[in-house]
C-alpha atoms as a PDB file:
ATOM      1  CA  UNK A   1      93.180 117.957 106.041  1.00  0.00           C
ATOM      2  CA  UNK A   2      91.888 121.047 107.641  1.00  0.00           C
ATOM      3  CA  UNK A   3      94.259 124.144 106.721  1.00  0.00           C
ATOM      4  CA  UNK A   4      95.036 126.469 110.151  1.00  0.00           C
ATOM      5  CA  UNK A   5      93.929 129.982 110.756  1.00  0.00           C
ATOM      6  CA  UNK A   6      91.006 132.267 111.729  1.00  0.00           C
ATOM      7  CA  UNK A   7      88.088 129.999 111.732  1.00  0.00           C
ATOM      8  CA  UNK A   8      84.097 131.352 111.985  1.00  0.00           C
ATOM      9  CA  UNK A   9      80.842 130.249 112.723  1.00  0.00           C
ATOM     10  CA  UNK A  10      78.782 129.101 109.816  1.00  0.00           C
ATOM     11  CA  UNK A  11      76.980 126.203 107.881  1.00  0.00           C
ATOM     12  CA  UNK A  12      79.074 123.037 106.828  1.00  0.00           C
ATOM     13  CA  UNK A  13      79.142 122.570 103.132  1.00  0.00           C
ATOM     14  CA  UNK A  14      78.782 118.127 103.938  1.00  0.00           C
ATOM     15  CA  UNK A  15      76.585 118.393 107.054  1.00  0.00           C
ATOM     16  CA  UNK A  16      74.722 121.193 107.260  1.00  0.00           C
ATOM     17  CA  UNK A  17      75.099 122.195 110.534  1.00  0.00           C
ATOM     18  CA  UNK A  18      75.984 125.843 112.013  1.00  0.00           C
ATOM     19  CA  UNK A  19      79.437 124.879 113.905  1.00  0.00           C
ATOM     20  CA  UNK A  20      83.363 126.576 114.072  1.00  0.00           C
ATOM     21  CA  UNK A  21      84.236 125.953 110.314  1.00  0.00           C
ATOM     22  CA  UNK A  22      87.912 125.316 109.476  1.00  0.00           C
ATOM     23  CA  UNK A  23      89.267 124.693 105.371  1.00  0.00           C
ATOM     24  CA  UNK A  24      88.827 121.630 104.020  1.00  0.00           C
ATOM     25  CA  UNK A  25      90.113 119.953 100.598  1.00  0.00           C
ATOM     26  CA  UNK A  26      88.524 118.985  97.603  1.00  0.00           C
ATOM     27  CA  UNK A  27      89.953 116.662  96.732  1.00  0.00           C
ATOM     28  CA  UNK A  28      91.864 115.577  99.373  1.00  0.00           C
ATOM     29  CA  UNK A  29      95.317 117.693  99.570  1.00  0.00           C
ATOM     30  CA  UNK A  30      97.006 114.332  99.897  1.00  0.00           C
ATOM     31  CA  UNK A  31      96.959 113.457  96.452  1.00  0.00           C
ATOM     32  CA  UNK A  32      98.981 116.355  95.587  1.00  0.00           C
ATOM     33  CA  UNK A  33     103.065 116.006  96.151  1.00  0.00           C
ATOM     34  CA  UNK A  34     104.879 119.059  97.524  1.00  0.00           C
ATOM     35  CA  UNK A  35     104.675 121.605  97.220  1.00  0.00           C
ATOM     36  CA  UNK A  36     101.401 121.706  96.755  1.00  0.00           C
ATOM     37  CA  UNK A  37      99.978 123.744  93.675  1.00  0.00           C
ATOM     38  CA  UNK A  38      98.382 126.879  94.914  1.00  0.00           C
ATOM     39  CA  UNK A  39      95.069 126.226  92.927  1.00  0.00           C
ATOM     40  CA  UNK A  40      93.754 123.645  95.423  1.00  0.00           C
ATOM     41  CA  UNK A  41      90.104 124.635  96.394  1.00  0.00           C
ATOM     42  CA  UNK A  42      88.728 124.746 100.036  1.00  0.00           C
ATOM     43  CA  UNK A  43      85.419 124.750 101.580  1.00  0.00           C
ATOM     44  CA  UNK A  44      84.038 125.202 104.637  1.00  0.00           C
ATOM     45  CA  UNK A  45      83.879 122.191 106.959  1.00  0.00           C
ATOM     46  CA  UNK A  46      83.078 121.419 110.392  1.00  0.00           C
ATOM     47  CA  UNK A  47      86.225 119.194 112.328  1.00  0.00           C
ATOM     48  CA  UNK A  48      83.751 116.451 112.749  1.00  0.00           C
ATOM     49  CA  UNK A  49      83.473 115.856 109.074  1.00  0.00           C
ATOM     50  CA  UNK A  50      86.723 116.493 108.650  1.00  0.00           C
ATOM     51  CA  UNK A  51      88.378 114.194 111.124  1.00  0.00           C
ATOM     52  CA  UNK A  52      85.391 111.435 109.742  1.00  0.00           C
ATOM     53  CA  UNK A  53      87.237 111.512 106.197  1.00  0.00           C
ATOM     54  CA  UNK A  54      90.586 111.015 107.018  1.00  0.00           C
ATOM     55  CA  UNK A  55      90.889 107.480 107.098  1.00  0.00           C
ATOM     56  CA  UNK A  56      89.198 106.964 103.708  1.00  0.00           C
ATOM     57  CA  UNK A  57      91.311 109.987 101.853  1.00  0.00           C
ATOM     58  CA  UNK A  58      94.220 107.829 103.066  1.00  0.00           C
ATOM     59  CA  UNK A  59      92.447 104.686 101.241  1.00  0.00           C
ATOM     60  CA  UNK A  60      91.581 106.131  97.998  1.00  0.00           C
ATOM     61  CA  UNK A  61      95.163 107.796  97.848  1.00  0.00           C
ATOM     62  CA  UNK A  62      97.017 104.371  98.369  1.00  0.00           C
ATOM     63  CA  UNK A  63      94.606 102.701  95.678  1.00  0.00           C
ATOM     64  CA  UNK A  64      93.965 105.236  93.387  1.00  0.00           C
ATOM     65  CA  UNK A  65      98.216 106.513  93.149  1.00  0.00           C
ATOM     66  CA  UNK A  66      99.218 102.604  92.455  1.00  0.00           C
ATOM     67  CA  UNK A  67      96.627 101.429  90.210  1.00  0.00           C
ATOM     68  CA  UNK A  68      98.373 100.069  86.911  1.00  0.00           C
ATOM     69  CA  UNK A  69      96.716 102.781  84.629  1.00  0.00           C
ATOM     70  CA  UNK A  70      98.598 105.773  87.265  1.00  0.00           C
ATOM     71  CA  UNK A  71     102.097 104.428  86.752  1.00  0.00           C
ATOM     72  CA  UNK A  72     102.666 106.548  84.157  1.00  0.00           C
ATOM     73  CA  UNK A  73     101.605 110.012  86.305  1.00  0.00           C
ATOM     74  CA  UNK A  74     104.823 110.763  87.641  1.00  0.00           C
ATOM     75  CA  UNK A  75     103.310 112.521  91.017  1.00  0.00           C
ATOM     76  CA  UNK A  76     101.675 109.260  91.639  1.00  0.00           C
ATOM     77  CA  UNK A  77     104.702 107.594  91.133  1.00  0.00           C
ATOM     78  CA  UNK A  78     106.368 109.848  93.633  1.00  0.00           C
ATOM     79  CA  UNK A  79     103.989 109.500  96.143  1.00  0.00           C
ATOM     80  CA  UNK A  80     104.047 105.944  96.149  1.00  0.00           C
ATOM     81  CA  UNK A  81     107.844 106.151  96.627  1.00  0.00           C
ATOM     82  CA  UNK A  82     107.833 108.557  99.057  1.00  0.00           C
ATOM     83  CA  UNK A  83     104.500 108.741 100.577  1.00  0.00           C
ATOM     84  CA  UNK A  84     102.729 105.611 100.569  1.00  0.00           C
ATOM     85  CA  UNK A  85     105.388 103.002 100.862  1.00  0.00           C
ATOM     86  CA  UNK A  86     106.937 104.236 103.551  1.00  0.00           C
ATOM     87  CA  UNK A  87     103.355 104.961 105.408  1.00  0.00           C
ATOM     88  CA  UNK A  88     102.779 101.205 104.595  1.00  0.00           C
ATOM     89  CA  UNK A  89     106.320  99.936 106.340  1.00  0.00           C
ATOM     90  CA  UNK A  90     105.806 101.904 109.137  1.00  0.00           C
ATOM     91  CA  UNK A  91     105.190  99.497 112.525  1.00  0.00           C
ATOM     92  CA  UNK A  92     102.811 102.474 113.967  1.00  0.00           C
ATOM     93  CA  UNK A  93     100.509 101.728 110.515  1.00  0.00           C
ATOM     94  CA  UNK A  94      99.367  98.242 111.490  1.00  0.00           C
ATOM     95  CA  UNK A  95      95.888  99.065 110.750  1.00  0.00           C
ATOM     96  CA  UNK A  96      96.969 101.005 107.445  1.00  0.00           C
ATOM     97  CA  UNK A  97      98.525  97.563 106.241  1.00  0.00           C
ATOM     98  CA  UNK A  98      95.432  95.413 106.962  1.00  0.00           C
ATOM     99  CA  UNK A  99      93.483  97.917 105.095  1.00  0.00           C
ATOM    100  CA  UNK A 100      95.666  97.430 101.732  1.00  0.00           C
ATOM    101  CA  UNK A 101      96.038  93.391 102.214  1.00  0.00           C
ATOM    102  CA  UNK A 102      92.698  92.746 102.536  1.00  0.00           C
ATOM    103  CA  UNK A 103      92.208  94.974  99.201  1.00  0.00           C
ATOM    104  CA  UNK A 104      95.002  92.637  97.645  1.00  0.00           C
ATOM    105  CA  UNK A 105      93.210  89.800  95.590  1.00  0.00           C
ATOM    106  CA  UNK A 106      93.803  87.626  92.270  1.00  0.00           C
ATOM    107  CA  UNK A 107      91.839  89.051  89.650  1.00  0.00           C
ATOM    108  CA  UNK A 108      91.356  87.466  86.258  1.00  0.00           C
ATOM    109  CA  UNK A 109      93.262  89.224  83.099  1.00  0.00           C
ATOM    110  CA  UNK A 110      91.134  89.055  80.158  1.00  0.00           C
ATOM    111  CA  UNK A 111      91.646  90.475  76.430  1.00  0.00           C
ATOM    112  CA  UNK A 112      88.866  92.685  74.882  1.00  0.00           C
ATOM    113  CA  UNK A 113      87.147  90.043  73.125  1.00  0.00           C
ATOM    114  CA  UNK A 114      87.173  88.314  76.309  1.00  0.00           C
ATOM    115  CA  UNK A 115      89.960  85.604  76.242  1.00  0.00           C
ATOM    116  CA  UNK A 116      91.426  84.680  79.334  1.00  0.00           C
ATOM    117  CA  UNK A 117      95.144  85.317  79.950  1.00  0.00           C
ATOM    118  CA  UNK A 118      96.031  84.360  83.535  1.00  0.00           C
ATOM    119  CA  UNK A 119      95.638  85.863  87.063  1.00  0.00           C
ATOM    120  CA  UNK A 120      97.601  88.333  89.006  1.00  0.00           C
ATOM    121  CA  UNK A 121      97.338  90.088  92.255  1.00  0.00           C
ATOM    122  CA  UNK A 122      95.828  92.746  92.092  1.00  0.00           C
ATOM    123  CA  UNK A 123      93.457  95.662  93.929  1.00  0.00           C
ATOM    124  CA  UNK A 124      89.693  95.049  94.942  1.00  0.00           C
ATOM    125  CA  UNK A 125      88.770  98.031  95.521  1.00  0.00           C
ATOM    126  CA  UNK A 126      86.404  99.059  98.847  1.00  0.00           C
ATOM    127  CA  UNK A 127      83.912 100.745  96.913  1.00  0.00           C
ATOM    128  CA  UNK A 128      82.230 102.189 100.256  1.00  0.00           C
ATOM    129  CA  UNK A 129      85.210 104.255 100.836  1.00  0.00           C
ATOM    130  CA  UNK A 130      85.721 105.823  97.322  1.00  0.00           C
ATOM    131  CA  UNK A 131      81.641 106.173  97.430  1.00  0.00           C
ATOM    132  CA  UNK A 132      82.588 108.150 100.714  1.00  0.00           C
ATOM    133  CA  UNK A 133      85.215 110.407  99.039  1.00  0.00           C
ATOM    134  CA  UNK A 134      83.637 111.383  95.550  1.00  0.00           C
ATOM    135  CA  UNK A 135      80.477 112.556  97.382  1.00  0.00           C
ATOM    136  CA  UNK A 136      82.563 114.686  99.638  1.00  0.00           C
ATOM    137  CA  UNK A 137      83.950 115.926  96.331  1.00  0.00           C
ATOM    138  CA  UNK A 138      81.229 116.581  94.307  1.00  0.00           C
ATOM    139  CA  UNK A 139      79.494 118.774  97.893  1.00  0.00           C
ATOM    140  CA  UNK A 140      82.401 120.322  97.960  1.00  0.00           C
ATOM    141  CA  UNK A 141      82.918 121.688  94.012  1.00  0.00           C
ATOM    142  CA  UNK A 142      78.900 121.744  94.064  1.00  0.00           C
ATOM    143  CA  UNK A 143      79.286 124.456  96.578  1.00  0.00           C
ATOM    144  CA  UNK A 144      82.612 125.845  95.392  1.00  0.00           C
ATOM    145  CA  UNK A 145      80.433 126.214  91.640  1.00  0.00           C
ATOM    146  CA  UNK A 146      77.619 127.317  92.801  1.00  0.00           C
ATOM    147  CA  UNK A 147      78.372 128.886  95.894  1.00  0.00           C
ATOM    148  CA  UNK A 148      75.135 127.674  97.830  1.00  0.00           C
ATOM    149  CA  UNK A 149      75.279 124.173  99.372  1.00  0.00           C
ATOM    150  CA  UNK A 150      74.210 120.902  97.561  1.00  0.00           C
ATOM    151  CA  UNK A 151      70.222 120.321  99.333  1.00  0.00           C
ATOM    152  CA  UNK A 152      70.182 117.370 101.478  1.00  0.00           C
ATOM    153  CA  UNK A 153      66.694 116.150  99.369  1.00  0.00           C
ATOM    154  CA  UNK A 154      69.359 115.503  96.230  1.00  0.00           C
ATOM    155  CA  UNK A 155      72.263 112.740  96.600  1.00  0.00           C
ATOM    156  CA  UNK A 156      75.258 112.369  94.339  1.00  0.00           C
ATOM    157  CA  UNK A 157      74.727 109.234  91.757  1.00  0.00           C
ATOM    158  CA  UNK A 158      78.201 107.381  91.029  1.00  0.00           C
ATOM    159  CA  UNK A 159      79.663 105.624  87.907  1.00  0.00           C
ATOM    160  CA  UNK A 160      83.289 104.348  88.525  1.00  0.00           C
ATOM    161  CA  UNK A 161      85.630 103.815  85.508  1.00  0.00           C
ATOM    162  CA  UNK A 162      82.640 104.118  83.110  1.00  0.00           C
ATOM    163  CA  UNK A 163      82.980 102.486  80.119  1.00  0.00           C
ATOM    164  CA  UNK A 164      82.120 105.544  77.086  1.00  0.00           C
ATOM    165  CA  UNK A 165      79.671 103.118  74.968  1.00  0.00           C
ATOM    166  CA  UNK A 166      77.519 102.551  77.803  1.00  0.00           C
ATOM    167  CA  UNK A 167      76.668 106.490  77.494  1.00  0.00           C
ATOM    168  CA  UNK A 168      74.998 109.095  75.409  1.00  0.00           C
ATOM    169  CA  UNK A 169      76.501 110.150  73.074  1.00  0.00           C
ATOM    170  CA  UNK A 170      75.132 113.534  74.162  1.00  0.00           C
ATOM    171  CA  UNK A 171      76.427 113.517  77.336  1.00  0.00           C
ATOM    172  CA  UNK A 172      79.647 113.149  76.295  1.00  0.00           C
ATOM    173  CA  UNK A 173      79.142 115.614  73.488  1.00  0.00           C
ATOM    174  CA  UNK A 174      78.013 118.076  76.516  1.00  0.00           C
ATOM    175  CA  UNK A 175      80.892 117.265  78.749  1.00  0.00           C
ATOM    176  CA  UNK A 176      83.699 117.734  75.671  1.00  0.00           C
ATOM    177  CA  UNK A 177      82.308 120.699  74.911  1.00  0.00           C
ATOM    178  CA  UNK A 178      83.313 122.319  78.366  1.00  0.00           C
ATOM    179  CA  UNK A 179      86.748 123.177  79.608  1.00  0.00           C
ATOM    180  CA  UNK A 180      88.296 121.384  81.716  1.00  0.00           C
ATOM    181  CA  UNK A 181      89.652 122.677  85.462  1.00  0.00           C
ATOM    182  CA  UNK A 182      93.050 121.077  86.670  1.00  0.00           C
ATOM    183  CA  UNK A 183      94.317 121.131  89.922  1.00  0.00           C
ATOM    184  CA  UNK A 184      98.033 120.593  89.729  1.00  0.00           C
ATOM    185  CA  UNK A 185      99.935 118.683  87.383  1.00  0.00           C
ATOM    186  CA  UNK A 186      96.652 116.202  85.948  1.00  0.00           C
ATOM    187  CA  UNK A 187      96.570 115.113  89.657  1.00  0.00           C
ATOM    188  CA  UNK A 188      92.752 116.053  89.419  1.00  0.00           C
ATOM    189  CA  UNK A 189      90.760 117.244  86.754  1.00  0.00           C
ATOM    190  CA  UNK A 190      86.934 117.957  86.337  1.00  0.00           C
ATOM    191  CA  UNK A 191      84.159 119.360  84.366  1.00  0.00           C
ATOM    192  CA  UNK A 192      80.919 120.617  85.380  1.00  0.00           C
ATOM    193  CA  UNK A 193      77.390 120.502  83.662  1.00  0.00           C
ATOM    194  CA  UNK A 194      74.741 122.819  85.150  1.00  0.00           C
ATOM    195  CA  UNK A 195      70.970 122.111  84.860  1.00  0.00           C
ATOM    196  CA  UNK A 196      68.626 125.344  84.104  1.00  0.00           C
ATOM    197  CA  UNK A 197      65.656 123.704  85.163  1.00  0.00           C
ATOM    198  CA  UNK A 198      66.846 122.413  88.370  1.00  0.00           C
ATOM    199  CA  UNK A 199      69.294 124.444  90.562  1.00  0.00           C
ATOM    200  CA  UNK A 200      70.558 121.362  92.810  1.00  0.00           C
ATOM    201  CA  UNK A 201      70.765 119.763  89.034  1.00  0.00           C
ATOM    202  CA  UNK A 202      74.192 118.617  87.996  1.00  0.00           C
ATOM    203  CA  UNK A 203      76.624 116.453  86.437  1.00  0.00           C
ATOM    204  CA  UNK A 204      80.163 115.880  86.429  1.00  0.00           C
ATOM    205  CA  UNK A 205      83.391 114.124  84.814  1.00  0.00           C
ATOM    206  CA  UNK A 206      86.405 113.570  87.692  1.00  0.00           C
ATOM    207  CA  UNK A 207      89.892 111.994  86.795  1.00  0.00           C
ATOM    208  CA  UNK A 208      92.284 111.809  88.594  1.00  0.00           C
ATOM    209  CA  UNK A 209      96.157 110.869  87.947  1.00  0.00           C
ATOM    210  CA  UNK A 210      94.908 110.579  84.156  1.00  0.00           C
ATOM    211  CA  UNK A 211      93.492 107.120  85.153  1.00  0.00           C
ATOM    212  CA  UNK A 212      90.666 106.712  87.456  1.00  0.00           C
ATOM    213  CA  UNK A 213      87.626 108.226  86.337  1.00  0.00           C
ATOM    214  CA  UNK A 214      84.152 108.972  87.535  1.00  0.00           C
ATOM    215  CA  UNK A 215      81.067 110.023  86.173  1.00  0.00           C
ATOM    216  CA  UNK A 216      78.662 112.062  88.800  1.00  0.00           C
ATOM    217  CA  UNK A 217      74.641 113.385  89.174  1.00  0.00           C
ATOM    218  CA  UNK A 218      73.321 114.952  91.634  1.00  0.00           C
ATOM    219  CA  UNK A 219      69.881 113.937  91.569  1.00  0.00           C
ATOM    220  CA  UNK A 220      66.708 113.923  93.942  1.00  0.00           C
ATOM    221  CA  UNK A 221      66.659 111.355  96.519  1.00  0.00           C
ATOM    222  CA  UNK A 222      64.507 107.905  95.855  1.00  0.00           C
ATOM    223  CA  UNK A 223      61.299 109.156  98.690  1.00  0.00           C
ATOM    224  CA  UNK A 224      59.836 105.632  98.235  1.00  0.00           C
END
Protein backbone atom coordinates (compact mmCIF):
# COMPACT_ATOMS: atom_id res chain seq x y z
CA UNK A 1 0.00 0.00 0.00
CA UNK A 2 2.61 2.39 1.12
CA UNK A 3 5.21 3.05 -1.86
CA UNK A 4 9.17 2.92 -0.41
CA UNK A 5 11.58 5.77 -0.27
CA UNK A 6 12.61 8.97 1.58
CA UNK A 7 9.84 9.52 3.98
CA UNK A 8 9.37 13.08 6.20
CA UNK A 9 7.73 14.38 9.02
CA UNK A 10 4.41 15.99 8.41
CA UNK A 11 0.51 15.97 8.85
CA UNK A 12 -1.52 12.81 7.68
CA UNK A 13 -3.98 13.63 5.01
CA UNK A 14 -6.81 10.75 7.06
CA UNK A 15 -5.67 11.45 10.65
CA UNK A 16 -4.30 14.49 11.14
CA UNK A 17 -1.53 13.84 13.09
CA UNK A 18 2.27 15.12 12.64
CA UNK A 19 4.05 11.50 12.24
CA UNK A 20 6.91 9.83 9.53
CA UNK A 21 4.62 10.02 6.37
CA UNK A 22 5.14 7.32 3.70
CA UNK A 23 2.84 7.29 -0.01
CA UNK A 24 -0.30 6.04 0.09
CA UNK A 25 -2.97 5.15 -2.77
CA UNK A 26 -6.04 6.57 -3.79
CA UNK A 27 -7.63 4.35 -4.65
CA UNK A 28 -6.10 1.49 -3.53
CA UNK A 29 -3.12 0.41 -6.05
CA UNK A 30 -4.64 -3.05 -5.89
CA UNK A 31 -7.29 -2.48 -8.20
CA UNK A 32 -4.94 -1.73 -10.87
CA UNK A 33 -3.24 -4.97 -12.81
CA UNK A 34 0.45 -4.68 -13.73
CA UNK A 35 1.99 -2.79 -14.54
CA UNK A 36 0.50 -0.31 -12.94
CA UNK A 37 -0.42 2.97 -14.95
CA UNK A 38 1.90 5.71 -13.94
CA UNK A 39 -1.04 8.21 -13.24
CA UNK A 40 -1.93 6.66 -9.87
CA UNK A 41 -2.11 9.52 -7.21
CA UNK A 42 -0.45 9.39 -3.69
CA UNK A 43 -0.86 11.19 -0.54
CA UNK A 44 0.70 11.47 2.45
CA UNK A 45 -0.14 8.89 5.12
CA UNK A 46 0.99 7.86 8.38
CA UNK A 47 1.79 3.62 8.55
CA UNK A 48 -0.89 3.42 11.12
CA UNK A 49 -3.56 4.40 8.71
CA UNK A 50 -2.07 2.69 6.25
CA UNK A 51 -1.61 -0.73 7.74
CA UNK A 52 -5.55 -0.01 9.28
CA UNK A 53 -6.83 -0.11 5.49
CA UNK A 54 -5.38 -3.01 4.23
CA UNK A 55 -7.72 -5.54 5.09
CA UNK A 56 -10.73 -3.62 3.72
CA UNK A 57 -8.83 -2.54 0.21
CA UNK A 58 -8.51 -6.33 -0.03
CA UNK A 59 -12.50 -6.56 0.54
CA UNK A 60 -13.71 -4.00 -1.76
CA UNK A 61 -11.20 -5.35 -4.49
CA UNK A 62 -12.59 -9.02 -4.27
CA UNK A 63 -16.30 -7.58 -4.36
CA UNK A 64 -16.09 -4.76 -6.40
CA UNK A 65 -13.64 -6.80 -9.49
CA UNK A 66 -16.42 -9.81 -9.53
CA UNK A 67 -19.59 -8.06 -9.32
CA UNK A 68 -21.79 -9.11 -12.46
CA UNK A 69 -21.85 -5.48 -13.92
CA UNK A 70 -17.45 -5.68 -13.92
CA UNK A 71 -17.32 -8.81 -16.04
CA UNK A 72 -17.10 -7.01 -18.91
CA UNK A 73 -13.81 -4.71 -17.63
CA UNK A 74 -11.22 -6.88 -18.78
CA UNK A 75 -8.61 -5.76 -15.83
CA UNK A 76 -11.20 -6.94 -13.47
CA UNK A 77 -11.48 -9.95 -15.21
CA UNK A 78 -7.77 -10.44 -14.98
CA UNK A 79 -7.49 -9.82 -11.57
CA UNK A 80 -9.99 -12.16 -10.61
CA UNK A 81 -8.06 -14.81 -12.60
CA UNK A 82 -4.94 -14.02 -11.44
CA UNK A 83 -5.24 -12.07 -8.35
CA UNK A 84 -8.17 -12.87 -6.42
CA UNK A 85 -8.79 -16.50 -7.08
CA UNK A 86 -5.74 -17.62 -6.34
CA UNK A 87 -5.56 -15.26 -3.00
CA UNK A 88 -8.93 -17.04 -2.21
CA UNK A 89 -7.40 -20.87 -2.69
CA UNK A 90 -4.58 -20.13 -0.84
CA UNK A 91 -4.56 -22.33 2.74
CA UNK A 92 -2.55 -19.22 4.42
CA UNK A 93 -6.00 -17.01 3.44
CA UNK A 94 -8.35 -18.79 5.82
CA UNK A 95 -9.58 -15.61 7.14
CA UNK A 96 -9.70 -14.05 3.48
CA UNK A 97 -12.23 -16.97 2.60
CA UNK A 98 -14.56 -16.46 5.60
CA UNK A 99 -14.65 -12.89 4.68
CA UNK A 100 -16.09 -13.65 0.99
CA UNK A 101 -18.52 -16.68 2.25
CA UNK A 102 -20.12 -14.88 4.68
CA UNK A 103 -20.68 -12.04 1.86
CA UNK A 104 -22.13 -15.00 -0.33
CA UNK A 105 -26.05 -14.94 0.00
CA UNK A 106 -29.30 -15.70 -2.24
CA UNK A 107 -30.59 -12.59 -3.41
CA UNK A 108 -33.89 -12.20 -5.21
CA UNK A 109 -33.73 -11.38 -9.21
CA UNK A 110 -36.41 -9.08 -10.08
CA UNK A 111 -37.37 -7.33 -13.57
CA UNK A 112 -37.81 -3.48 -13.66
CA UNK A 113 -41.39 -3.45 -13.21
CA UNK A 114 -40.74 -5.60 -10.36
CA UNK A 115 -41.60 -9.26 -11.34
CA UNK A 116 -39.87 -11.86 -9.65
CA UNK A 117 -37.59 -14.21 -11.61
CA UNK A 118 -35.83 -16.59 -9.20
CA UNK A 119 -32.86 -16.46 -6.74
CA UNK A 120 -29.20 -16.84 -7.16
CA UNK A 121 -26.16 -16.55 -5.06
CA UNK A 122 -24.97 -13.73 -5.01
CA UNK A 123 -22.77 -10.79 -3.02
CA UNK A 124 -24.10 -8.90 0.18
CA UNK A 125 -22.01 -6.51 0.34
CA UNK A 126 -20.28 -5.26 3.96
CA UNK A 127 -21.20 -1.83 3.55
CA UNK A 128 -18.89 -0.79 6.66
CA UNK A 129 -15.91 -1.70 4.73
CA UNK A 130 -16.64 0.08 1.36
CA UNK A 131 -17.95 3.09 3.80
CA UNK A 132 -14.26 2.67 5.13
CA UNK A 133 -12.59 2.85 1.67
CA UNK A 134 -14.56 5.68 -0.26
CA UNK A 135 -13.91 8.05 2.69
CA UNK A 136 -10.26 7.27 2.53
CA UNK A 137 -10.76 8.16 -1.13
CA UNK A 138 -12.55 11.11 -1.18
CA UNK A 139 -9.59 12.59 1.94
CA UNK A 140 -7.30 11.56 -0.20
CA UNK A 141 -8.43 13.34 -3.84
CA UNK A 142 -9.95 16.15 -1.39
CA UNK A 143 -6.41 16.84 -0.50
CA UNK A 144 -4.80 15.81 -3.78
CA UNK A 145 -7.59 18.75 -5.37
CA UNK A 146 -7.24 21.04 -3.11
CA UNK A 147 -4.03 20.56 -1.69
CA UNK A 148 -5.04 21.40 2.04
CA UNK A 149 -6.57 18.54 4.08
CA UNK A 150 -10.37 17.74 4.28
CA UNK A 151 -11.33 19.56 8.18
CA UNK A 152 -12.18 16.99 10.62
CA UNK A 153 -15.66 19.29 11.49
CA UNK A 154 -16.89 18.02 7.72
CA UNK A 155 -17.49 14.10 7.01
CA UNK A 156 -17.88 12.51 3.62
CA UNK A 157 -21.82 11.67 2.88
CA UNK A 158 -22.19 8.29 0.75
CA UNK A 159 -24.68 7.13 -1.97
CA UNK A 160 -23.78 3.60 -3.34
CA UNK A 161 -25.00 2.59 -6.86
CA UNK A 162 -27.36 5.62 -6.94
CA UNK A 163 -30.13 5.28 -8.92
CA UNK A 164 -30.07 8.82 -11.52
CA UNK A 165 -34.00 9.61 -10.95
CA UNK A 166 -33.60 9.84 -7.38
CA UNK A 167 -31.32 13.08 -8.19
CA UNK A 168 -31.35 16.58 -9.47
CA UNK A 169 -31.37 16.97 -12.41
CA UNK A 170 -28.88 19.76 -11.72
CA UNK A 171 -26.52 17.84 -10.12
CA UNK A 172 -26.12 15.71 -12.74
CA UNK A 173 -26.21 18.54 -15.22
CA UNK A 174 -23.14 19.96 -12.96
CA UNK A 175 -21.27 16.73 -12.80
CA UNK A 176 -21.63 16.07 -16.92
CA UNK A 177 -20.52 19.19 -17.48
CA UNK A 178 -16.95 18.45 -15.95
CA UNK A 179 -14.26 16.23 -17.33
CA UNK A 180 -13.69 13.33 -16.19
CA UNK A 181 -10.05 12.04 -14.57
CA UNK A 182 -9.14 8.27 -15.27
CA UNK A 183 -6.70 6.39 -13.62
CA UNK A 184 -5.72 3.53 -15.85
CA UNK A 185 -7.69 1.72 -18.22
CA UNK A 186 -11.59 2.84 -16.63
CA UNK A 187 -10.23 1.02 -13.50
CA UNK A 188 -11.21 4.34 -11.64
CA UNK A 189 -12.71 7.34 -12.76
CA UNK A 190 -13.97 10.59 -10.96
CA UNK A 191 -15.22 14.04 -11.15
CA UNK A 192 -15.02 16.78 -8.79
CA UNK A 193 -17.50 19.69 -7.91
CA UNK A 194 -16.04 22.55 -5.85
CA UNK A 195 -18.20 24.80 -3.59
CA UNK A 196 -17.28 28.76 -3.64
CA UNK A 197 -19.00 29.41 -0.60
CA UNK A 198 -17.57 26.74 1.43
CA UNK A 199 -13.88 25.66 1.03
CA UNK A 200 -14.26 22.07 2.81
CA UNK A 201 -17.51 22.09 0.30
CA UNK A 202 -17.57 19.31 -2.22
CA UNK A 203 -19.06 16.72 -4.25
CA UNK A 204 -18.07 13.90 -6.23
CA UNK A 205 -18.98 11.04 -8.90
CA UNK A 206 -16.50 7.68 -8.41
CA UNK A 207 -16.76 4.53 -10.75
CA UNK A 208 -14.89 2.18 -10.79
CA UNK A 209 -14.40 -0.90 -13.35
CA UNK A 210 -17.31 0.98 -15.35
CA UNK A 211 -19.75 -0.60 -12.79
CA UNK A 212 -19.81 0.36 -9.25
CA UNK A 213 -20.59 3.80 -8.67
CA UNK A 214 -20.74 6.31 -5.89
CA UNK A 215 -22.01 9.56 -5.34
CA UNK A 216 -19.98 11.71 -2.49
CA UNK A 217 -20.42 15.23 -0.16
CA UNK A 218 -18.40 16.38 2.04
CA UNK A 219 -20.52 18.13 4.35
CA UNK A 220 -20.40 19.56 8.04
CA UNK A 221 -20.74 17.11 10.71
CA UNK A 222 -24.42 16.58 12.48
CA UNK A 223 -23.15 18.71 16.18
CA UNK A 224 -26.50 17.59 17.70
Amino acid sequence: MSRKGKRRIGQCVYCGEEKELSGDHVPPKNLFKKPRPNNLITVDSCDKCNRSYQKDDEYFRAITATLEKSEKHLEAKELWETKIMPSYLKSNKIGFREMIRQSLKPIEILTEGGIFLGRRIGYEIDVDRFNNVIQRTIKGLFWHERRFRLSDEFEVKIKMQPDVREIKPEVLDAFAAIRPKIIGNNVFVYRALFFDEEPYGSGWLLSFYQSMNFICLTVPRNKN
